[in-house]
C-alpha atoms as a PDB file:
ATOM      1  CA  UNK A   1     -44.767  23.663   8.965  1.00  0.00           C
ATOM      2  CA  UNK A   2     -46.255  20.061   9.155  1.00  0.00           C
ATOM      3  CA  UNK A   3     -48.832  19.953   5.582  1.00  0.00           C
ATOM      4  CA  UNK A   4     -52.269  20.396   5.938  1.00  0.00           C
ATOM      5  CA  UNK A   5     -55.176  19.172   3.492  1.00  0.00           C
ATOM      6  CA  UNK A   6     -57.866  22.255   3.226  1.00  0.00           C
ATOM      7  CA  UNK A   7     -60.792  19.613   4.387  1.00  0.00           C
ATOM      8  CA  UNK A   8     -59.980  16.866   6.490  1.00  0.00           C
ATOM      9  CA  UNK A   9     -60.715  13.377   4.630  1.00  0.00           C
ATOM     10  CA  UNK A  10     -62.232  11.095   7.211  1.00  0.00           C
ATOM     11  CA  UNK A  11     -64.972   8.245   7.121  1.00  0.00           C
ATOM     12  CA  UNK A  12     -67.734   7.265   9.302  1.00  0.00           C
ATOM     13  CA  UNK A  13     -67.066   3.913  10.615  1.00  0.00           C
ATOM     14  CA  UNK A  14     -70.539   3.472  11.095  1.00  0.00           C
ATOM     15  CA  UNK A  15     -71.100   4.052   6.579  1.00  0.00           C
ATOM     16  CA  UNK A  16     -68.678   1.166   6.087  1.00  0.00           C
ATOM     17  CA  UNK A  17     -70.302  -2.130   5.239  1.00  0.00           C
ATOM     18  CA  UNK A  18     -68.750  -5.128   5.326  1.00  0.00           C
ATOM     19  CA  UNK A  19     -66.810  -6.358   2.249  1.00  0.00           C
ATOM     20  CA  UNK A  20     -65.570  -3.772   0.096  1.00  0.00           C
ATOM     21  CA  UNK A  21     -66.759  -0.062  -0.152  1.00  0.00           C
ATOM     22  CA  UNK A  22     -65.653   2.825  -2.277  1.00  0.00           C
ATOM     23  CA  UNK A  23     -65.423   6.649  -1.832  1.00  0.00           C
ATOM     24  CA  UNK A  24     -63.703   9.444  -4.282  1.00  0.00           C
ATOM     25  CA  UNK A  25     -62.890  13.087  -2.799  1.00  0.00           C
ATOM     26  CA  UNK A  26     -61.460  16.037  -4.141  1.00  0.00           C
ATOM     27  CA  UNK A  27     -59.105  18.290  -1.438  1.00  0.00           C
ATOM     28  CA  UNK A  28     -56.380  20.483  -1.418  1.00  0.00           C
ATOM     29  CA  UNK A  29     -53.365  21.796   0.433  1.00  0.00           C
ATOM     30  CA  UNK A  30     -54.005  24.512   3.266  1.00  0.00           C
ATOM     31  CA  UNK A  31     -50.151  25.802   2.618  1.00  0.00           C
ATOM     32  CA  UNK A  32     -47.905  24.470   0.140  1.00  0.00           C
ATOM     33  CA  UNK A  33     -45.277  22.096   0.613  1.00  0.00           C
ATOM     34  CA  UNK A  34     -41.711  23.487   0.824  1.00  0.00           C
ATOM     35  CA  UNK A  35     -39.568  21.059   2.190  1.00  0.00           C
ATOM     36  CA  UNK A  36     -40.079  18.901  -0.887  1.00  0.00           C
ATOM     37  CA  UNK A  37     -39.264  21.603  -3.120  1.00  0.00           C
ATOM     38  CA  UNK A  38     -42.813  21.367  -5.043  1.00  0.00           C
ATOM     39  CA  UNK A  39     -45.939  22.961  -4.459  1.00  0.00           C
ATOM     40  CA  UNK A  40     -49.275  21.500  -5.249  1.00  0.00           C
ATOM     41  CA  UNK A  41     -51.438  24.405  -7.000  1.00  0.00           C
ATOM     42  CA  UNK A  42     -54.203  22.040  -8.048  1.00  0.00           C
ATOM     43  CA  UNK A  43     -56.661  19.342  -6.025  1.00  0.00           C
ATOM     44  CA  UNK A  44     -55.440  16.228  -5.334  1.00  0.00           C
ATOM     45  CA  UNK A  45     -57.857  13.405  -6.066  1.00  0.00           C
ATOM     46  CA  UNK A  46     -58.536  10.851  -3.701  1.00  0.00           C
ATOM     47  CA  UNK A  47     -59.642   7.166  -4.863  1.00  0.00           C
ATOM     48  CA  UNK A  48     -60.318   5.144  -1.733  1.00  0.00           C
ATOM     49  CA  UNK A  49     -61.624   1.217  -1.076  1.00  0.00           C
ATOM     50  CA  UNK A  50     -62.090  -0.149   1.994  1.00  0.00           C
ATOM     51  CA  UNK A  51     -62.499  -3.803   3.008  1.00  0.00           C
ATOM     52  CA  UNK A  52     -63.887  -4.306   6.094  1.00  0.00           C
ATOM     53  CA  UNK A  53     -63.221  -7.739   7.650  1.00  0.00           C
ATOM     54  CA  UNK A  54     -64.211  -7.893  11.548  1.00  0.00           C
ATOM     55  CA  UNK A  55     -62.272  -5.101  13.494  1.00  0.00           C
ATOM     56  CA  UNK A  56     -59.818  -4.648  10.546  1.00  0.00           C
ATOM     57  CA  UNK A  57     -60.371  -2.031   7.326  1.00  0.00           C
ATOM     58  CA  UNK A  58     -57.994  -2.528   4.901  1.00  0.00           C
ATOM     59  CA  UNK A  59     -57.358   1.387   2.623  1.00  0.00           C
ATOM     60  CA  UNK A  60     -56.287   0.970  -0.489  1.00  0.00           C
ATOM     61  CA  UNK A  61     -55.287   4.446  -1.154  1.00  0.00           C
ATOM     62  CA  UNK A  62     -54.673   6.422  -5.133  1.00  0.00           C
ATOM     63  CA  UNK A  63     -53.550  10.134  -5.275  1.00  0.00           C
ATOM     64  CA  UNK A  64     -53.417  12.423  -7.825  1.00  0.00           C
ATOM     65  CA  UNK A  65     -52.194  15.584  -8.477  1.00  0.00           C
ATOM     66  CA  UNK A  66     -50.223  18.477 -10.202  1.00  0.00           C
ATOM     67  CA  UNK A  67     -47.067  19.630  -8.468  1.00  0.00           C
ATOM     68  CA  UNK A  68     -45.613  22.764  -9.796  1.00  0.00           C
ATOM     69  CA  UNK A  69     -40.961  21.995  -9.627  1.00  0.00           C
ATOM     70  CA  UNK A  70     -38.487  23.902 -10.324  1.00  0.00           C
ATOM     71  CA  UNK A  71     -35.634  22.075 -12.467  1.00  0.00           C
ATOM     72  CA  UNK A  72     -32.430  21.080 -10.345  1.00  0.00           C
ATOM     73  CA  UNK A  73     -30.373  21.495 -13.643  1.00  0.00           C
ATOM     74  CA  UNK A  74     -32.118  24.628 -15.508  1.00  0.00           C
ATOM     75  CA  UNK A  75     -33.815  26.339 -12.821  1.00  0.00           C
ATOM     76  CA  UNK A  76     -37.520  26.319 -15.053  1.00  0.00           C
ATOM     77  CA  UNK A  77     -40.351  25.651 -14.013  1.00  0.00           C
ATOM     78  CA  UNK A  78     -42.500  23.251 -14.677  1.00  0.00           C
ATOM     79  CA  UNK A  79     -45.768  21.313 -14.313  1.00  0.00           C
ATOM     80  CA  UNK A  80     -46.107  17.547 -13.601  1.00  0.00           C
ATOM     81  CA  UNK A  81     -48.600  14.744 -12.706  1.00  0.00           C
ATOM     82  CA  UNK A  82     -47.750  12.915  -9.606  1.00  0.00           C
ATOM     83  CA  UNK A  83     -49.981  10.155  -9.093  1.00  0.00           C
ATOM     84  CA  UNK A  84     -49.332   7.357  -6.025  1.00  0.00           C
ATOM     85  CA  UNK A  85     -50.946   4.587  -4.050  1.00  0.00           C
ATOM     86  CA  UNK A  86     -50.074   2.563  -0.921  1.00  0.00           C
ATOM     87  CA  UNK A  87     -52.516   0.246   1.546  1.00  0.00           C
ATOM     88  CA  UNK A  88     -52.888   0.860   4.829  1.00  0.00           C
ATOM     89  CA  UNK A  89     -54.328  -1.423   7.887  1.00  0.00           C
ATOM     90  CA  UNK A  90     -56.484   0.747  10.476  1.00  0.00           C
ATOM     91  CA  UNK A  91     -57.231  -1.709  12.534  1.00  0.00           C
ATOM     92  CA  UNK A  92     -59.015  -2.169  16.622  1.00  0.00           C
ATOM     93  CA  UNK A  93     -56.542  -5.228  17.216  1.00  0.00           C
ATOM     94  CA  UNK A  94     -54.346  -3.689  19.954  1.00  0.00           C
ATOM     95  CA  UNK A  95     -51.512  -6.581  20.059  1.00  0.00           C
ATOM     96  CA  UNK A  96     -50.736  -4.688  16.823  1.00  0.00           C
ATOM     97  CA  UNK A  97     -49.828  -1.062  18.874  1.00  0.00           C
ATOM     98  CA  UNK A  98     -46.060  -1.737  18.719  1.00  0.00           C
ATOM     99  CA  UNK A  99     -45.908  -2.603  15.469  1.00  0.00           C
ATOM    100  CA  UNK A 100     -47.926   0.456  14.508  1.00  0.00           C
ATOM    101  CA  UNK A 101     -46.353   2.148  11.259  1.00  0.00           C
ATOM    102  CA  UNK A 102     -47.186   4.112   8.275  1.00  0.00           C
ATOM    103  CA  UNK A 103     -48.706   1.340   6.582  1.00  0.00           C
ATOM    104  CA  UNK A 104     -50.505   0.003   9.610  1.00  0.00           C
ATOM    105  CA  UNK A 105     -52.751   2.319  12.383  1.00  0.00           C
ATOM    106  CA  UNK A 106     -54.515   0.943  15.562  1.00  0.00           C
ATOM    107  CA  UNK A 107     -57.997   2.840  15.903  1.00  0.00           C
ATOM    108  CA  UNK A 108     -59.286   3.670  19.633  1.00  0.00           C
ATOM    109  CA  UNK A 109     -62.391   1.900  21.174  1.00  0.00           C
ATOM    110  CA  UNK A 110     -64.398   5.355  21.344  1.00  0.00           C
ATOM    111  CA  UNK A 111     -63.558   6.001  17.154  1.00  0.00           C
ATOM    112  CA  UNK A 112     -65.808   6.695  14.978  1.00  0.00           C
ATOM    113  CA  UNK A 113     -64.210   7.487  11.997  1.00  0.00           C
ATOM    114  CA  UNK A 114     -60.926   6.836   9.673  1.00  0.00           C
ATOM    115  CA  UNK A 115     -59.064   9.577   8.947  1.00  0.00           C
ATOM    116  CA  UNK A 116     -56.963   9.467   6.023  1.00  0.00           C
ATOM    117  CA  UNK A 117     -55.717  12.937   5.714  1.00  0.00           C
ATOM    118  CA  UNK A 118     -51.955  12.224   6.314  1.00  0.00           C
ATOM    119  CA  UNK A 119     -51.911   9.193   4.645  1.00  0.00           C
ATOM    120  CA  UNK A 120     -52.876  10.705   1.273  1.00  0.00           C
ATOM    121  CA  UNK A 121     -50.298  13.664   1.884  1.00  0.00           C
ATOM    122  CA  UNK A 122     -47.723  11.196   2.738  1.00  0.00           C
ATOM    123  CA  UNK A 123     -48.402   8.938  -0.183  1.00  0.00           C
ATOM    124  CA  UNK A 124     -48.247  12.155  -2.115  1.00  0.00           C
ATOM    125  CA  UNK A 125     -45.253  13.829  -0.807  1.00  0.00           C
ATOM    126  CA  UNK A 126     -43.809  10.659  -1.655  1.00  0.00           C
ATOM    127  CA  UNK A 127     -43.883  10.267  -5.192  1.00  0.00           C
ATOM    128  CA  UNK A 128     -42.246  13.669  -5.433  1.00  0.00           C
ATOM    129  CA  UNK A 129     -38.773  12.811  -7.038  1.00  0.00           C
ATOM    130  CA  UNK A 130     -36.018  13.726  -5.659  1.00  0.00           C
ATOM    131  CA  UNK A 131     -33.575  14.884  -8.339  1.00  0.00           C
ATOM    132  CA  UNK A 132     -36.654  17.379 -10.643  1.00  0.00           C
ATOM    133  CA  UNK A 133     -36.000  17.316 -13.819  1.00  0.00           C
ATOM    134  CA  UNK A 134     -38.176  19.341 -16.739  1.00  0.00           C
ATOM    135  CA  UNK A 135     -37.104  16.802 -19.128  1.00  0.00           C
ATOM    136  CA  UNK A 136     -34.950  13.585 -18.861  1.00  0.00           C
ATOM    137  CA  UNK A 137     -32.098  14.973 -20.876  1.00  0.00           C
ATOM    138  CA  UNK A 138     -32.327  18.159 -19.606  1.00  0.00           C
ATOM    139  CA  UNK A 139     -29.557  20.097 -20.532  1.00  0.00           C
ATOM    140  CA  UNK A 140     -28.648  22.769 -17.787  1.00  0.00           C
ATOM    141  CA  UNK A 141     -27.004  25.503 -17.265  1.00  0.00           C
ATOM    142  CA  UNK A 142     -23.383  26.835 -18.899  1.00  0.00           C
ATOM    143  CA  UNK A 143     -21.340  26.560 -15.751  1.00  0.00           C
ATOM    144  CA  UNK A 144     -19.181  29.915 -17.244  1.00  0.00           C
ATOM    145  CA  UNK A 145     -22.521  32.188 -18.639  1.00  0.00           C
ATOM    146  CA  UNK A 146     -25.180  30.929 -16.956  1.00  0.00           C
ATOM    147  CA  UNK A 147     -27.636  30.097 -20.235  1.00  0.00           C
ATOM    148  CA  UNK A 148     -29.960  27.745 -20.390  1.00  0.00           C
ATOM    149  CA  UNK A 149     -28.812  25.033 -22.488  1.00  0.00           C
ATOM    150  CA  UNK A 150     -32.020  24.016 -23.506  1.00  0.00           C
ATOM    151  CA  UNK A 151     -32.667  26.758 -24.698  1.00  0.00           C
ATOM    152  CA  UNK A 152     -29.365  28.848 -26.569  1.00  0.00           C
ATOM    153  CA  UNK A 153     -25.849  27.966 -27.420  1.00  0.00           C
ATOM    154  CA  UNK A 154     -23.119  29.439 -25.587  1.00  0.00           C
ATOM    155  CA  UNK A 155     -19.520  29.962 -26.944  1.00  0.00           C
ATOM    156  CA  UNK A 156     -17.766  29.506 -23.773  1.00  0.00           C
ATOM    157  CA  UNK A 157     -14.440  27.645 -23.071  1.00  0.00           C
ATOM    158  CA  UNK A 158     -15.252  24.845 -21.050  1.00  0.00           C
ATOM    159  CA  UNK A 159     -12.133  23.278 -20.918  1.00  0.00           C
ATOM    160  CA  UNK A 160     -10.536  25.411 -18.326  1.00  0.00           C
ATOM    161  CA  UNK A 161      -9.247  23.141 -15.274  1.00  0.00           C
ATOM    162  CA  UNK A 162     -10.222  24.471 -11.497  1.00  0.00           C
ATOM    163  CA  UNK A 163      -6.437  25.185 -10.594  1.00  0.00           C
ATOM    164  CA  UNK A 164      -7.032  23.121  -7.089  1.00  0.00           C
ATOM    165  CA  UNK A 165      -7.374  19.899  -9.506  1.00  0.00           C
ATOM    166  CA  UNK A 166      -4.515  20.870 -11.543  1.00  0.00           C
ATOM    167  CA  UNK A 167      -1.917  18.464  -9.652  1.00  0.00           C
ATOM    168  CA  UNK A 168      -4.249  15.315 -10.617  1.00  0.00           C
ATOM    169  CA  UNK A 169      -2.955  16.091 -14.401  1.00  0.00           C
ATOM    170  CA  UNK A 170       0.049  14.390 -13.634  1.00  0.00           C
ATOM    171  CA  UNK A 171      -0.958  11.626 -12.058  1.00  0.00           C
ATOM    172  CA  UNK A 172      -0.294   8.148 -14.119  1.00  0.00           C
ATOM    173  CA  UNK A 173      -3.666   6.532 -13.990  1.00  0.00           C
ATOM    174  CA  UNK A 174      -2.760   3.701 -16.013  1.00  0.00           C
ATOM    175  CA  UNK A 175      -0.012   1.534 -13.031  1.00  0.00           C
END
């Protein structure tokens, strides 16, 4: 499922002035996101300034939000601030239509409003980090009892050798 914002976050071309104009807005996820592994419980917040210059509005676009992760090393949960920004170019130029890209959007002659929407989810989704960690020196699991580290000792032997790596004990590393 392709995420949704709950209220689409467009502008009326015809509000934008020339120079540089300003607009906050508050919006959340329709469904949450699950490819990332995260899910965004709170609003996002949306800073947006536009400079208009002829047929060209340059977005310079700041998210915030709260994505609820679940540890890749512990399995807890926790609560985090993800905040981003990127610019993008919508622009009426249409020599710029093959070089169209994330950063860079070529409006239609009948529009009549930006729509920033996927932008600020995409800006979002991509300040999500990859390996989620509740705390930099997060501790884990015990690979033999399965405790959180974090949070008890364990007593287990963990010097017991997989016996499929066995043979590499007697190789002579130092030659």
């Amino acid at each position: 499922m392709t995420p949704r914002v709950q209220e689409k976050i467009s502008i009326p071309l015809h509000s934008i002035k020339e120079g540089v104009s300003e607009y906050k807005f508050r919006s959340k996820f329709v469904e949450s996101e699950v490819l990332t592994g995260c899910e965004f419980r709170e609003k996002i917040d949306v800073s947006l300034k536009i400079t208009k210059g002829g047929a060209d509005y340059l977005c310079e676009i700041s998210v915030r939000s709260v994505g609820h992760f679940i540890c890749d090393r512990c399995l807890e949960e926790f609560d985090r601030e993800v905040k981003a920004s990127s610019a993008v170019l919508y622009t009426y130029d249409k020599s710029s239509a093959e070089m169209e890209s994330e950063s860079l959007h070529v409006l239609s002659a009948s529009a009549d409003e930006i729509d920033i929407s996927s932008d600020v989810i995409d800006i979002l989704l991509l300040e999500v980090p990859a390996k989620k960690l509740c705390m930099e020196d997060c501790k884990g699991l015990c690979p033999v009892c399965g405790k959180n580290l974090n949070t008890e000792n364990c007593s287990c032997v963990k010097d017991e050798i997989d016996p499929r790596w066995q043979g590499l004990r007697n190789i002579d590393f130092s030659k």
